[in-house]
C-alpha atoms as a PDB file:
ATOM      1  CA  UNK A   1      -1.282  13.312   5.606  1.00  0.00           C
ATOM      2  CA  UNK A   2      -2.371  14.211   2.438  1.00  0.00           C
ATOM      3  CA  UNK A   3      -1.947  16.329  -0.833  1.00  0.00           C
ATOM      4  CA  UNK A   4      -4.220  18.241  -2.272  1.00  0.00           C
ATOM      5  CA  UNK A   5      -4.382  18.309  -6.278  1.00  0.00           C
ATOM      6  CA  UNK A   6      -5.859  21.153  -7.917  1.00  0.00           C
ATOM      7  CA  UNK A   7      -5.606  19.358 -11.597  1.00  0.00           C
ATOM      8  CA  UNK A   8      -4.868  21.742 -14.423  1.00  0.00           C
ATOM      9  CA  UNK A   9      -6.628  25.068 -15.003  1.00  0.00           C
ATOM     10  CA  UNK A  10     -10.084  24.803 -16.858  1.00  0.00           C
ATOM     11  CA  UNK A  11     -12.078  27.244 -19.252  1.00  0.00           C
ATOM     12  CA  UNK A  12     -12.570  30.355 -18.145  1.00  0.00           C
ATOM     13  CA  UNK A  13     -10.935  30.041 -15.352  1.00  0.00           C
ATOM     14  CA  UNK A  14     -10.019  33.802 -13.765  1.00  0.00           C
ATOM     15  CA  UNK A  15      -6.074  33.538 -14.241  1.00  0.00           C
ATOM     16  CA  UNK A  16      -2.534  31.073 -14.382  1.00  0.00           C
ATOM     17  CA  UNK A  17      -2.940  28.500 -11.432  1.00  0.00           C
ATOM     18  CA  UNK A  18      -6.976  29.144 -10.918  1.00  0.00           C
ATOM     19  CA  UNK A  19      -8.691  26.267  -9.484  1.00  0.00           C
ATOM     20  CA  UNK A  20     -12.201  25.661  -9.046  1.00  0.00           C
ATOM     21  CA  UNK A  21     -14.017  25.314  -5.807  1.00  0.00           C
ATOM     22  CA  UNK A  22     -14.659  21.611  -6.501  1.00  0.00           C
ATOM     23  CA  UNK A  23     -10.453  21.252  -7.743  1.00  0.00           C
ATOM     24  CA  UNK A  24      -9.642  22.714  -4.776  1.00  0.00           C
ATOM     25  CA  UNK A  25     -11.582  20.660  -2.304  1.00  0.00           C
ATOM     26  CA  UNK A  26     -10.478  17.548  -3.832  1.00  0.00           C
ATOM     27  CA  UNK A  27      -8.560  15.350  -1.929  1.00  0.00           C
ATOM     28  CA  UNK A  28      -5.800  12.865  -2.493  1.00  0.00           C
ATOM     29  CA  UNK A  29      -4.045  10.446  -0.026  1.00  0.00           C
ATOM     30  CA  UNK A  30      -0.606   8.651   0.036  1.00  0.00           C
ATOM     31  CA  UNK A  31      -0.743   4.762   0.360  1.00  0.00           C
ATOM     32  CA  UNK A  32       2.235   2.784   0.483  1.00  0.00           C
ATOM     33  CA  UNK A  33       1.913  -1.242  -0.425  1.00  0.00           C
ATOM     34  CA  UNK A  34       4.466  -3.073   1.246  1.00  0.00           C
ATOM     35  CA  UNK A  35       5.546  -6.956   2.135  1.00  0.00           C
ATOM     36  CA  UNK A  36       8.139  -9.665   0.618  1.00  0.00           C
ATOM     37  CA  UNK A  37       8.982 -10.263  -2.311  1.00  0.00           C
ATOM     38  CA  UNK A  38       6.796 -11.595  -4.739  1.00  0.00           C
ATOM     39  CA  UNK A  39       3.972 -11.433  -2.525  1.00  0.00           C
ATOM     40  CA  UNK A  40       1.558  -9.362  -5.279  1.00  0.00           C
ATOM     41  CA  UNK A  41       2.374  -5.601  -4.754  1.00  0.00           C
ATOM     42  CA  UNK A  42       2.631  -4.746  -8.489  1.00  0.00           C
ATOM     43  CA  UNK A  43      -0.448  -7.005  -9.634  1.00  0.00           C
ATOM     44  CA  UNK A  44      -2.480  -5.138  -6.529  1.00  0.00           C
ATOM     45  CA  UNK A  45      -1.136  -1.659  -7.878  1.00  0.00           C
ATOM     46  CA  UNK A  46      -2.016  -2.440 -11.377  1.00  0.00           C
ATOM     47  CA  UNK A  47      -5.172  -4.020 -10.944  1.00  0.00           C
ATOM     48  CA  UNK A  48      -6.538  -1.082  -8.681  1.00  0.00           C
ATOM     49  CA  UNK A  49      -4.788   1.651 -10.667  1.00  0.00           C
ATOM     50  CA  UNK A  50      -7.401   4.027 -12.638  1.00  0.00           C
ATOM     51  CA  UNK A  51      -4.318   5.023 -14.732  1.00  0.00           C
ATOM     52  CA  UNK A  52      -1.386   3.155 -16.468  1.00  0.00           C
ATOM     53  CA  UNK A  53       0.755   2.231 -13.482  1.00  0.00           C
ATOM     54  CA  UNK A  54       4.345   3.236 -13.190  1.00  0.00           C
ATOM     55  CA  UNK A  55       6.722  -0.202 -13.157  1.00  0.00           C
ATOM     56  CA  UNK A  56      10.042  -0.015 -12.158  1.00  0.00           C
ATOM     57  CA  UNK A  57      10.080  -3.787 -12.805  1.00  0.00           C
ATOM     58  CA  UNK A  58      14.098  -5.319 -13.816  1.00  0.00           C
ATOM     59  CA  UNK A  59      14.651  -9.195 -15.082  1.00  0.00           C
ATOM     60  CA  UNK A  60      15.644 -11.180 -11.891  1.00  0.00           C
ATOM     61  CA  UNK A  61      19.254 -11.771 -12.618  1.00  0.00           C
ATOM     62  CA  UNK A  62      21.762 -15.018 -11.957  1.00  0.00           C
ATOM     63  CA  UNK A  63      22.991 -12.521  -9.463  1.00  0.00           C
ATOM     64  CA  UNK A  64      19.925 -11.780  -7.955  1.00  0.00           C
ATOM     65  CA  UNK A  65      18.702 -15.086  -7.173  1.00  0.00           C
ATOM     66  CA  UNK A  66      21.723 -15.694  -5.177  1.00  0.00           C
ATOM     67  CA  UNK A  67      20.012 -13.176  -2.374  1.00  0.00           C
ATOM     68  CA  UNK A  68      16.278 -12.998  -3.612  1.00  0.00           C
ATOM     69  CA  UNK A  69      14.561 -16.158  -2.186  1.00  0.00           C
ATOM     70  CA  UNK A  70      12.209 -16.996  -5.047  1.00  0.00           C
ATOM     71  CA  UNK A  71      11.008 -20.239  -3.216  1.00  0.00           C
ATOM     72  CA  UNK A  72       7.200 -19.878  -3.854  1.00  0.00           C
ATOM     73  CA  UNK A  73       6.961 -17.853  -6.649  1.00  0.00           C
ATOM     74  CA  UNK A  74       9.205 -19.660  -9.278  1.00  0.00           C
ATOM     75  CA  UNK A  75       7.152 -18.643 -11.826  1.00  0.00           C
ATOM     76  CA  UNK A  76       8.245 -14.819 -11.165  1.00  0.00           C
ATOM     77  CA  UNK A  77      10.680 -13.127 -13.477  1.00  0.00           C
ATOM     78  CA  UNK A  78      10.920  -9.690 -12.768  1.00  0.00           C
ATOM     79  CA  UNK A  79      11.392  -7.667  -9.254  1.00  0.00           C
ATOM     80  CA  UNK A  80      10.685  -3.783  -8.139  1.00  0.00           C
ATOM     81  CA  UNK A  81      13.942  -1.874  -7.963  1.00  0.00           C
ATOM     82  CA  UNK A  82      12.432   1.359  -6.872  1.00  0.00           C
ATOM     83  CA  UNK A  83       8.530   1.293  -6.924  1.00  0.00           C
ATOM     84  CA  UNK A  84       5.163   1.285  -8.091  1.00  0.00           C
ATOM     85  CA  UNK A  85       2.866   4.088  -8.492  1.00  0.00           C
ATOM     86  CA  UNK A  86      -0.953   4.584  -9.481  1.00  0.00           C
ATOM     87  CA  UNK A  87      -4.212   6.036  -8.627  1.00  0.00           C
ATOM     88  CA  UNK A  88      -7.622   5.110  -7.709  1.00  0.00           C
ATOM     89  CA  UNK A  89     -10.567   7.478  -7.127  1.00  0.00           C
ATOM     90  CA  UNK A  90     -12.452   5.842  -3.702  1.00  0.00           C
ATOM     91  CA  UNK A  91     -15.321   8.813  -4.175  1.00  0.00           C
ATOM     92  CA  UNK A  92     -15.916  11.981  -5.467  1.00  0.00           C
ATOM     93  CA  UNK A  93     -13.552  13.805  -3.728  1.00  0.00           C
ATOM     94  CA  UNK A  94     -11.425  11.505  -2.734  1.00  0.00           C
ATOM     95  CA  UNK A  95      -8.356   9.857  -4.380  1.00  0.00           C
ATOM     96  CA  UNK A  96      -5.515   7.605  -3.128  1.00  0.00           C
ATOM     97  CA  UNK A  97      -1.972   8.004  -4.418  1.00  0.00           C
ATOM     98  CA  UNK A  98      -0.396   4.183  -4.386  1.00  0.00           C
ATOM     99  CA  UNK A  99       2.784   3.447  -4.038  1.00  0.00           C
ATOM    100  CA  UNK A 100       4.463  -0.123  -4.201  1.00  0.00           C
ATOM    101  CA  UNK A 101       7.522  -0.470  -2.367  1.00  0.00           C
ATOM    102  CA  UNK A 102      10.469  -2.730  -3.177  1.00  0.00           C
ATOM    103  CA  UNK A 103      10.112  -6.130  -1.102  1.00  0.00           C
ATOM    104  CA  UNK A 104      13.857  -7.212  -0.881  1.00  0.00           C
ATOM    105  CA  UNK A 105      16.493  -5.802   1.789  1.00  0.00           C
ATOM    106  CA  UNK A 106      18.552  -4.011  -0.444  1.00  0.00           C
ATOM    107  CA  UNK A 107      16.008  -1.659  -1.351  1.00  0.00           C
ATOM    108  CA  UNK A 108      14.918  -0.809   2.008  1.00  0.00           C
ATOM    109  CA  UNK A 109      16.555   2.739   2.019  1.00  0.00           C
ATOM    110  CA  UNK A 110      14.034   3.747  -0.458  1.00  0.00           C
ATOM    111  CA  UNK A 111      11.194   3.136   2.555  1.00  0.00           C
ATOM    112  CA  UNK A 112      11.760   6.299   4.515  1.00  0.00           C
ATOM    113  CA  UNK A 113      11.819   8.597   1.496  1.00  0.00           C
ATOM    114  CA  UNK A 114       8.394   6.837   0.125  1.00  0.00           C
ATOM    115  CA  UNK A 115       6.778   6.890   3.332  1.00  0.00           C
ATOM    116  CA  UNK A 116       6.851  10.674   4.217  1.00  0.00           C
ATOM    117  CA  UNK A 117       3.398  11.816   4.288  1.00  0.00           C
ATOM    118  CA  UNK A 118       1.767   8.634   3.947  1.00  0.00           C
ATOM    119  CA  UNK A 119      -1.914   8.478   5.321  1.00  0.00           C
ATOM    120  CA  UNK A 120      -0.975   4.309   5.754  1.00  0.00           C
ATOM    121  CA  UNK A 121       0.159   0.929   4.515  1.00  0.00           C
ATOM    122  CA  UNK A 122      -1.436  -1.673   3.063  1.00  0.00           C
ATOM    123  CA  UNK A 123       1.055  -4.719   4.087  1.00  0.00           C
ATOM    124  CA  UNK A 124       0.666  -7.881   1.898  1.00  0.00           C
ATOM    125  CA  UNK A 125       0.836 -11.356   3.164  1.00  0.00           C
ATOM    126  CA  UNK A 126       1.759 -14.833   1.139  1.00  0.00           C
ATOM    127  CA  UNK A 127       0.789 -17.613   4.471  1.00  0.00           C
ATOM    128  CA  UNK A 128       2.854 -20.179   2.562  1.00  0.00           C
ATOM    129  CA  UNK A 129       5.788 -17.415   3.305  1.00  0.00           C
ATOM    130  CA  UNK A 130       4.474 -15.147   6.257  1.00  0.00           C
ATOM    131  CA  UNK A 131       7.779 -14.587   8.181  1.00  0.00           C
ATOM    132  CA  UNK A 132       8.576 -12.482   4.662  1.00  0.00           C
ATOM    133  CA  UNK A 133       6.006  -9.559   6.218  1.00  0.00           C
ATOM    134  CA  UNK A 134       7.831  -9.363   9.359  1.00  0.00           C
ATOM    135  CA  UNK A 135      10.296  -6.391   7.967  1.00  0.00           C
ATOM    136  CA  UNK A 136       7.156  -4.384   6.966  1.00  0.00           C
ATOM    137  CA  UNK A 137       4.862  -4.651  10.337  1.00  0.00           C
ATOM    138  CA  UNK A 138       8.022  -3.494  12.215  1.00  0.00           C
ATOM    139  CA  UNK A 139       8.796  -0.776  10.038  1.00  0.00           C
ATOM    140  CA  UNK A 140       4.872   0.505  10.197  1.00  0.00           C
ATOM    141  CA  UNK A 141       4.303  -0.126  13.934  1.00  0.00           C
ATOM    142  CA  UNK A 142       7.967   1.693  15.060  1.00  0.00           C
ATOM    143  CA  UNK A 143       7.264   4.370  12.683  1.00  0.00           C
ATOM    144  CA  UNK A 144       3.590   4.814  14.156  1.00  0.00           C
ATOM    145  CA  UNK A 145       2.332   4.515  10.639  1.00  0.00           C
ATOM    146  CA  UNK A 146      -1.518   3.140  10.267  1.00  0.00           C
ATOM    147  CA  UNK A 147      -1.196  -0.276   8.326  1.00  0.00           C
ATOM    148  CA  UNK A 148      -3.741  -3.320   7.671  1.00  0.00           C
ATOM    149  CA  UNK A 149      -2.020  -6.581   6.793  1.00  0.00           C
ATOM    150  CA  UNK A 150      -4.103  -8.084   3.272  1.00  0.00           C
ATOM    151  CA  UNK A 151      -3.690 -11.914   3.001  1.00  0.00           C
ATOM    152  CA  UNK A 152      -3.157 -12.208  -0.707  1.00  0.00           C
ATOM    153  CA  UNK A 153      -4.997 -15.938  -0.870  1.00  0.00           C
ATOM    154  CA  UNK A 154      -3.133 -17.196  -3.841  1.00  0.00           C
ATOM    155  CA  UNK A 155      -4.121 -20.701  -5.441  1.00  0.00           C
ATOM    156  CA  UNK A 156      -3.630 -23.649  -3.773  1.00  0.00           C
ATOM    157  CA  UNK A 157      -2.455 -22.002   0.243  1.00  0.00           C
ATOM    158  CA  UNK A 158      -3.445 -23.143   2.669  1.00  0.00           C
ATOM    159  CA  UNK A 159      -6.377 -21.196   3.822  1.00  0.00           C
ATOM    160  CA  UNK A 160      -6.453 -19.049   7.608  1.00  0.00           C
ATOM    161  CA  UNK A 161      -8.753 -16.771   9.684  1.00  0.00           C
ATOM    162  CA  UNK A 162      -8.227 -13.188  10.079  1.00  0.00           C
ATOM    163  CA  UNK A 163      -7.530 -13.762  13.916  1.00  0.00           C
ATOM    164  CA  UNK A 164      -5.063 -16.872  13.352  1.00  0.00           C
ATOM    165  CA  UNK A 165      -2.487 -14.244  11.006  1.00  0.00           C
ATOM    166  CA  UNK A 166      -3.255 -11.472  13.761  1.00  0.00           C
ATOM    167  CA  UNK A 167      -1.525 -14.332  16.366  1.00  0.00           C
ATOM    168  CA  UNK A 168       1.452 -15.363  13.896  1.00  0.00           C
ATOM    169  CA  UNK A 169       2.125 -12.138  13.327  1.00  0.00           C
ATOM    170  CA  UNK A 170       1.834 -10.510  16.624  1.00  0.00           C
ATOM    171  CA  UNK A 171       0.029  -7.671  15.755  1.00  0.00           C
ATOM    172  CA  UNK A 172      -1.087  -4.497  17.742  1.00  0.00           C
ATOM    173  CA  UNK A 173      -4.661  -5.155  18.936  1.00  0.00           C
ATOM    174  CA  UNK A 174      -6.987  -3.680  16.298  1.00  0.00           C
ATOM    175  CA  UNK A 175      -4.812  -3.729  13.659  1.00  0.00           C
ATOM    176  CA  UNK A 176      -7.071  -4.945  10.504  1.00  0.00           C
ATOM    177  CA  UNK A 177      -6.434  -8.284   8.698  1.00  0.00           C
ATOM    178  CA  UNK A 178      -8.270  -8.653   5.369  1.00  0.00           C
ATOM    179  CA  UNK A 179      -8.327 -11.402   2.588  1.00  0.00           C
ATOM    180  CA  UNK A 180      -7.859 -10.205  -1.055  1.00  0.00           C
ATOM    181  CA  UNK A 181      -7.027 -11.426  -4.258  1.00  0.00           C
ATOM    182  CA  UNK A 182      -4.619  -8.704  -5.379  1.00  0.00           C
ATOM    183  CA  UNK A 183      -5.762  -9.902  -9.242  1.00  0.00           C
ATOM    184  CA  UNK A 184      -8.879  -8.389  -8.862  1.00  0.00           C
ATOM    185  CA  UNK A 185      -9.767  -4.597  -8.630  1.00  0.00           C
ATOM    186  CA  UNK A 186     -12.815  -4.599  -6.369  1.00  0.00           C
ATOM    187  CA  UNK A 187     -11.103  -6.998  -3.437  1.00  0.00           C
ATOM    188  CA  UNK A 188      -8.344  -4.349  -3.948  1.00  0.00           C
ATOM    189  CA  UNK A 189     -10.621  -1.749  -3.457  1.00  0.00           C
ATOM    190  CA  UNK A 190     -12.149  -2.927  -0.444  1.00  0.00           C
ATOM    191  CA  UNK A 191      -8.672  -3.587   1.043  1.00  0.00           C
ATOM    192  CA  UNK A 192      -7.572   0.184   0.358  1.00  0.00           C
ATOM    193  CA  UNK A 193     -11.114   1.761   2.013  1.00  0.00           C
ATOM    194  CA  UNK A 194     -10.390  -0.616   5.194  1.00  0.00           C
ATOM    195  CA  UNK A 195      -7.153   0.911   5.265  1.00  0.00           C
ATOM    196  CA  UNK A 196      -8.435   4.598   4.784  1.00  0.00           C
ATOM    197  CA  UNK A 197     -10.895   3.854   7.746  1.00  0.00           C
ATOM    198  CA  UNK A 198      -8.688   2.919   9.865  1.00  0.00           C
ATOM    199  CA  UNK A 199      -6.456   5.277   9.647  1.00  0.00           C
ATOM    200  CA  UNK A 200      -8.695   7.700   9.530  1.00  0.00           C
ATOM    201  CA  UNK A 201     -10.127   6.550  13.558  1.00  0.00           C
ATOM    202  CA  UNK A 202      -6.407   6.139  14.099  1.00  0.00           C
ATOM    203  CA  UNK A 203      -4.895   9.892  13.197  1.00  0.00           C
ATOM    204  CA  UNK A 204      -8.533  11.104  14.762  1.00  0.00           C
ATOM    205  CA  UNK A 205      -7.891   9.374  18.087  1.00  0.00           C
ATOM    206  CA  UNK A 206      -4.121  10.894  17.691  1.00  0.00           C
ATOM    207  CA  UNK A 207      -5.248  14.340  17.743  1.00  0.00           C
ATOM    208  CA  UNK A 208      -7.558  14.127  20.297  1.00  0.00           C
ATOM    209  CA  UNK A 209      -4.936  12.881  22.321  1.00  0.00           C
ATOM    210  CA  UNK A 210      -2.821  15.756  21.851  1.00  0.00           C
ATOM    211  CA  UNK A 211      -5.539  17.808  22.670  1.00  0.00           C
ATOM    212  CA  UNK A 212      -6.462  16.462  26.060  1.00  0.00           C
ATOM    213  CA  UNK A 213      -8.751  16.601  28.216  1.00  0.00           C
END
């Protein structure tokens, strides 16, 4: 589930590749940030990112717009062609790894790769274009992959309760639904440490499981 980063080697430390106790028993977790296109997976990554995010952001081409349905988001310009990555430090201790996945069909072999070893999914949701978020829940509930489904409530939608997107969308009972604004870093936050919670009761419940009785 997750990596552990021992950061580089400090003073004095006692040889090549010594970490201290405190390196060592930092932790950091992979999160994947999924839905449709245009939905706000870059501006979340970017505005929770503690670091300069890596874009791998191309101009929306003539050719392009013949199979990316921008209805929506008109105003949007560029697409993901392979992801987004930064970092965000929840606690001491404690870091999450984000990684923005490519929202249009064509990219979709790049999923499985990105989601090996991923703790969970934050799936984001546009309600003036919902059905786009379908691809995502299926891919995170056949894969057995922890996910919470963020309502990005973007200007002028139509607003909904938590409960009435758990209906549309058919979701697995207890599966989270949270409203952000993926503009700004601390509703971004709080969407991420809902995530890590859950998953955290969900992989917990999973062992104990395999345990038995």
């Amino acid at each position: 589930m997750g990596l552990h980063d021992n950061g580089p080697t400090g003073p004095g430390s006692s040889g090549a590749g010594a970490a201290s106790e405190e390196e060592l028993a930092a932790l950091a977790l992979k999160i994947l940030v999924a839905g449709g296109f245009g939905v706000g997976k870059t501006t979340l990554v970017g505005a929770v990112s503690e670091i300069r995010p890596l874009r791998t952001e191309e101009l929306l081409s003539e050719a392009g717009e013949l199979v990316d349905d921008t209805g929506g988001v008109d105003q949007k310009t560029t697409t993901t062609v392979a992801m987004d990555f930064g970092r965000i430090t929840i606690r001491a201790g404690l870091s999450l790894y984000l990684f923005g996945t490519p929202g249009q069909d064509r990219f979709w072999f790049l999923w499985d790769e990105l989601s090996q070893g991923a703790l969970g999914a934050v799936v984001l949701a546009d309600t003036r274009r919902l059905e786009d978020c379908f691809p995502a829940v299926d891919y995170f509930e056949h894969r057995r992959i922890p996910f919470v489904v963020a309502v990005n409530c973007f200007t002028g939608a139509r607003s909904y309760a938590s409960d009435e997107v758990s209906r549309a969308l058919d979701l697995e009972q207890g599966t989270p639904v949270v409203l952000c604004d993926a503009r700004d870093k601390d509703s971004g936050k709080e969407v991420l440490i809902r995530l890590v919670e859950y998953a955290g009761r969900v992989h917990t419940a999973r062992l104990l499981d395999a345990v038995g009785p």
